[in-house]
N, C-alpha and C. Protein backbone atom coordinates (compact mmCIF):
# COMPACT_ATOMS: atom_id res chain seq x y z
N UNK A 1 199.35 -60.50 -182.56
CA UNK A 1 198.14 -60.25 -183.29
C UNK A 1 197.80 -58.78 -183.18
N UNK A 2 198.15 -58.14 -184.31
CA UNK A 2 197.65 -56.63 -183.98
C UNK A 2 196.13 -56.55 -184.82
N UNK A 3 195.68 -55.13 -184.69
CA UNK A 3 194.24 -54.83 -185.27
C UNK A 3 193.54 -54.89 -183.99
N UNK A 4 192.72 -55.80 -184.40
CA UNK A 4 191.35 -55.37 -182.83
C UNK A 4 191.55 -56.20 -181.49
N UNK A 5 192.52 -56.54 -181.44
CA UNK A 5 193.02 -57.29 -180.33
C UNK A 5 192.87 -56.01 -179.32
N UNK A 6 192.06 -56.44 -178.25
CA UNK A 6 191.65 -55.75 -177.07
C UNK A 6 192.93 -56.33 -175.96
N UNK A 7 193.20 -55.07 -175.46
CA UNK A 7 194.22 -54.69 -174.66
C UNK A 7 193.32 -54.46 -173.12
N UNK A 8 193.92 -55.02 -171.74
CA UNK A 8 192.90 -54.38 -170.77
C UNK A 8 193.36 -52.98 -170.68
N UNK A 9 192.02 -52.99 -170.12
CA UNK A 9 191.42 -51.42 -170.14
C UNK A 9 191.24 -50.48 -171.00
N UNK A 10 191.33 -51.52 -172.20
CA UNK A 10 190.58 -50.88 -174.09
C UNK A 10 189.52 -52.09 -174.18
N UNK A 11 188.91 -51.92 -173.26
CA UNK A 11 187.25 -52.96 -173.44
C UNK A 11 186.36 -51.91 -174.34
N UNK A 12 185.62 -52.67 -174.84
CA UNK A 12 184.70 -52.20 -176.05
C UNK A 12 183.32 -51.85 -175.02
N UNK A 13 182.59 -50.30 -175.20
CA UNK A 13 181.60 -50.09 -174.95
C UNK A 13 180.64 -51.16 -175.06
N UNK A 14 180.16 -51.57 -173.87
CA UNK A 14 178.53 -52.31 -173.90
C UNK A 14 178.74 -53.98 -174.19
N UNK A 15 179.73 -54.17 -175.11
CA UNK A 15 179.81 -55.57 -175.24
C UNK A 15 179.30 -56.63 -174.26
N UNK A 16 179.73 -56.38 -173.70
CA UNK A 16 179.54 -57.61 -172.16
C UNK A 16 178.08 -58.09 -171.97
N UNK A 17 177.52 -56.32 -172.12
CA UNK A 17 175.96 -56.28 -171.74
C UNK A 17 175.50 -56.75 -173.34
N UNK A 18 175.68 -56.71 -174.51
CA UNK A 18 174.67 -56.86 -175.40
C UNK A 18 175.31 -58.52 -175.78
N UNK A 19 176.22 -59.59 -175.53
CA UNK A 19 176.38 -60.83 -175.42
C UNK A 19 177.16 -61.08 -174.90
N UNK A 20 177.10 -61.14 -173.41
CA UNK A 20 178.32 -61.72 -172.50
C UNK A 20 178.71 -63.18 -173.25
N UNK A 21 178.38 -64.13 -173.49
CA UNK A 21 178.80 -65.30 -174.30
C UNK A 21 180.28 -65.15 -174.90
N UNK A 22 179.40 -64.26 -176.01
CA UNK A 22 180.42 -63.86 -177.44
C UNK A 22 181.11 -62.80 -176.83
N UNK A 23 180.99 -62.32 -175.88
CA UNK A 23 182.60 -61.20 -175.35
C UNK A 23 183.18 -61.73 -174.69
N UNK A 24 182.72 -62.95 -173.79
CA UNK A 24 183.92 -64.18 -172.76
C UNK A 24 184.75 -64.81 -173.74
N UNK A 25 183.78 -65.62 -174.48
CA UNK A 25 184.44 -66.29 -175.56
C UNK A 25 186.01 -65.62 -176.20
N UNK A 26 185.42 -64.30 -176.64
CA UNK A 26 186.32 -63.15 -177.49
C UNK A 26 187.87 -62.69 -176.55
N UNK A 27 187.54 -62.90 -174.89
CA UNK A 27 188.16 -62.49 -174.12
C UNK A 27 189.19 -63.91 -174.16
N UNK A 28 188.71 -65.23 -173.83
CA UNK A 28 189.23 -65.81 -173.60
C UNK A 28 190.10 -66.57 -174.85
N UNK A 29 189.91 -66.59 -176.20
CA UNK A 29 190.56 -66.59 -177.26
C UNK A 29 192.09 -65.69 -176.80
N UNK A 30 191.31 -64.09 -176.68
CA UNK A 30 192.72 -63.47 -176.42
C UNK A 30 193.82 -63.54 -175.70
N UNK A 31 193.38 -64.29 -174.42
CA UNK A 31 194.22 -64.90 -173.37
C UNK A 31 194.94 -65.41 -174.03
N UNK A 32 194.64 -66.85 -174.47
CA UNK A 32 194.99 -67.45 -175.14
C UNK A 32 196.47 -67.29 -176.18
N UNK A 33 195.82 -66.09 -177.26
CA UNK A 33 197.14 -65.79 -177.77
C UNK A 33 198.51 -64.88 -177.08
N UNK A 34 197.39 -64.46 -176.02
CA UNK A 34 198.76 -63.24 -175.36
C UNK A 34 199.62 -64.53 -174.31
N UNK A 35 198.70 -65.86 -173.54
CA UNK A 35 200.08 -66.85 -173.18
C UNK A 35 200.88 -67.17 -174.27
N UNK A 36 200.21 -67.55 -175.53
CA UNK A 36 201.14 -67.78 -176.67
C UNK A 36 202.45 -66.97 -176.80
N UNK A 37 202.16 -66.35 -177.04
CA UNK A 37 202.91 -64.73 -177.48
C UNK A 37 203.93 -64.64 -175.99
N UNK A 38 203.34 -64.96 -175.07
CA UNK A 38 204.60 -64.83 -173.99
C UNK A 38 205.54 -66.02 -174.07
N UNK A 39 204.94 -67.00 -174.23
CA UNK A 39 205.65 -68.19 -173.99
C UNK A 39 206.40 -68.20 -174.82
N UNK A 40 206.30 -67.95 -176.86
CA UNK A 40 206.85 -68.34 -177.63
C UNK A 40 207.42 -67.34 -178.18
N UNK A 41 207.28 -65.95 -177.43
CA UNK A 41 208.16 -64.79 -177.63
C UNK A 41 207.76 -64.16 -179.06
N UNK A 42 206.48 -64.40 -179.66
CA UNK A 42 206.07 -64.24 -181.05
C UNK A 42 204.53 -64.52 -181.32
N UNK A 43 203.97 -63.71 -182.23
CA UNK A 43 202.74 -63.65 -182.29
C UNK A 43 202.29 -65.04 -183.23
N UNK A 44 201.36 -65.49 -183.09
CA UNK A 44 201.51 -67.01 -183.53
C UNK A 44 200.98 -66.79 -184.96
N UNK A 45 201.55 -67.73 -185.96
CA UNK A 45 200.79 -67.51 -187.69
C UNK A 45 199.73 -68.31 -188.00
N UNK A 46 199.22 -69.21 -187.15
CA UNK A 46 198.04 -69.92 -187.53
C UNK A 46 197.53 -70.35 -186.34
N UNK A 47 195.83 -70.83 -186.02
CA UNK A 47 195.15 -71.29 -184.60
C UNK A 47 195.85 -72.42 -184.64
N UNK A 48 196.55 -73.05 -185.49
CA UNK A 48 196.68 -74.36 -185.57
C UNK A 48 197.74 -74.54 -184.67
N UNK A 49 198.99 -73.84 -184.90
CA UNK A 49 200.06 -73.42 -184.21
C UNK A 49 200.05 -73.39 -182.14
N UNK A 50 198.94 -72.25 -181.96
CA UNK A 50 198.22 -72.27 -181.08
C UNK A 50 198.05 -73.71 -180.42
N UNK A 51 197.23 -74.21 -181.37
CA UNK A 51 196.61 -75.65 -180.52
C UNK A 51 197.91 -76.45 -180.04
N UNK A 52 198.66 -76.75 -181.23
CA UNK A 52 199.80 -77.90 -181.18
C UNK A 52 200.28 -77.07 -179.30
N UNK A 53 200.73 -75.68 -179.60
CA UNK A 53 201.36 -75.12 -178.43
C UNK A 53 200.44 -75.48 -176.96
N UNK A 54 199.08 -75.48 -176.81
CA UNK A 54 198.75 -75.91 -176.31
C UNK A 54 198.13 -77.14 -175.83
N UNK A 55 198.54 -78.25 -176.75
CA UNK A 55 198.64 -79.55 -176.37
C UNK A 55 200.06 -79.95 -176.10
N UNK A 56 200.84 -79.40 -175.84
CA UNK A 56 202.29 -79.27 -175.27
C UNK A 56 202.09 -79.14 -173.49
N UNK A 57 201.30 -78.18 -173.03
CA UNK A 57 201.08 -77.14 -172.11
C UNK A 57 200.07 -78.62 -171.02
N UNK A 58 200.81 -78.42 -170.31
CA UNK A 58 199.80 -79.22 -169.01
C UNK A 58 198.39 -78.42 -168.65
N UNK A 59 197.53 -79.54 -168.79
CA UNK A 59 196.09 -79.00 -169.06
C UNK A 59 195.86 -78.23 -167.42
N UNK A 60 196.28 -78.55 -166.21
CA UNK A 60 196.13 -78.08 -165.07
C UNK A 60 196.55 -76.61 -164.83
N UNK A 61 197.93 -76.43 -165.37
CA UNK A 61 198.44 -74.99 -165.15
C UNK A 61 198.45 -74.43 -166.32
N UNK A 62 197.81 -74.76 -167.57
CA UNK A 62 197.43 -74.02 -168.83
C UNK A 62 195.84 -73.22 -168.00
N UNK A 63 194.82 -74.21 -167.28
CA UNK A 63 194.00 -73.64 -166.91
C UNK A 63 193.87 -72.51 -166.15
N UNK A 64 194.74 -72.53 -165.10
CA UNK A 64 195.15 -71.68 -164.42
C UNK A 64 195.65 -70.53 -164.70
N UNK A 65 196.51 -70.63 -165.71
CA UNK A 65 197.17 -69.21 -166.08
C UNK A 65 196.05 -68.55 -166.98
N UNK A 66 195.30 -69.31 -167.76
CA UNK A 66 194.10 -68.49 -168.44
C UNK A 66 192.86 -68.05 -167.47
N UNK A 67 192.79 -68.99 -166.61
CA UNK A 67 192.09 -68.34 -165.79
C UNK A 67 192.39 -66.95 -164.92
N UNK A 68 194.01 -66.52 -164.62
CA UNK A 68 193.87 -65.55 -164.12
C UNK A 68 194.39 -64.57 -165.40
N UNK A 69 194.29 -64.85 -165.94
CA UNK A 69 194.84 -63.76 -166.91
C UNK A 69 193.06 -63.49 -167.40
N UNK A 70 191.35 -63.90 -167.62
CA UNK A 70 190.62 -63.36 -167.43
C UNK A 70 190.07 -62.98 -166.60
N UNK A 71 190.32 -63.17 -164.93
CA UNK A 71 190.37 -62.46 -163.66
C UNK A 71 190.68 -61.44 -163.86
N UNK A 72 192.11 -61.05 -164.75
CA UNK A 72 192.45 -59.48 -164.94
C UNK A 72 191.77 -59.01 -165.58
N UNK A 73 191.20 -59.45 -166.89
CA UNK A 73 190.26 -58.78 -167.83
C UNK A 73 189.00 -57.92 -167.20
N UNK A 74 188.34 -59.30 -166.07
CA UNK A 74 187.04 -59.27 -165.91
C UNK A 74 187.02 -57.92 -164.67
N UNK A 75 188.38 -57.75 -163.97
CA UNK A 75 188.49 -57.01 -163.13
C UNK A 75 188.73 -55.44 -163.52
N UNK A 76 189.27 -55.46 -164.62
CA UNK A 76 189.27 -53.95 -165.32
C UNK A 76 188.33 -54.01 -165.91
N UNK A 77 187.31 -54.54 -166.58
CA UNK A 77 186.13 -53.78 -166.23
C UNK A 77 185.12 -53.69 -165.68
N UNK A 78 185.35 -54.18 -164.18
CA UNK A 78 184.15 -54.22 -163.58
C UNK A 78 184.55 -52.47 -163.02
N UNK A 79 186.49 -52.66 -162.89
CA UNK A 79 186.80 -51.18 -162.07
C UNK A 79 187.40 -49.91 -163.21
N UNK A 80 186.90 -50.37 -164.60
CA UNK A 80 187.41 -49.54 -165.60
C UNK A 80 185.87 -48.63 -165.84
């Protein structure tokens, strides 16, 4: 997914502070496609794609890996 796909440590000024919600949300979408994108070696062509891939994915260590992959997010910018 290129265009505004946020990269860590290309966090967007202020976001966090003017709707943490809608910038977790935004963060955790991205996770999302960057496990995609690792797993399936390719940027995915539809959410739909996505989903199927992640109803494949064991809900225990799907959680997990998204969870630390926004641990990294949340950690560059608390120290970015």
């Amino acid at each position: 997914m290129s265009g505004s796909g946020t990269m860590l440590g290309e966090l967007p000024d202020d976001d966090i502070i003017r709707d943490a919600e809608k910038w977790f949300l935004r963060q955790q979408a991205r996770a999302m496609l960057d496990l995609f994108e690792e797993d399936c070696g390719r940027t995915p062509a539809t959410m739909e794609e996505v989903r199927e891939w992640a109803r494949t994915q064991n809900d225990e260590h799907l959680k997990l890996r998204l969870n630390r992959r926004l641990d990294m997010v949340l950690d560059a910018y608390v120290t970015g």
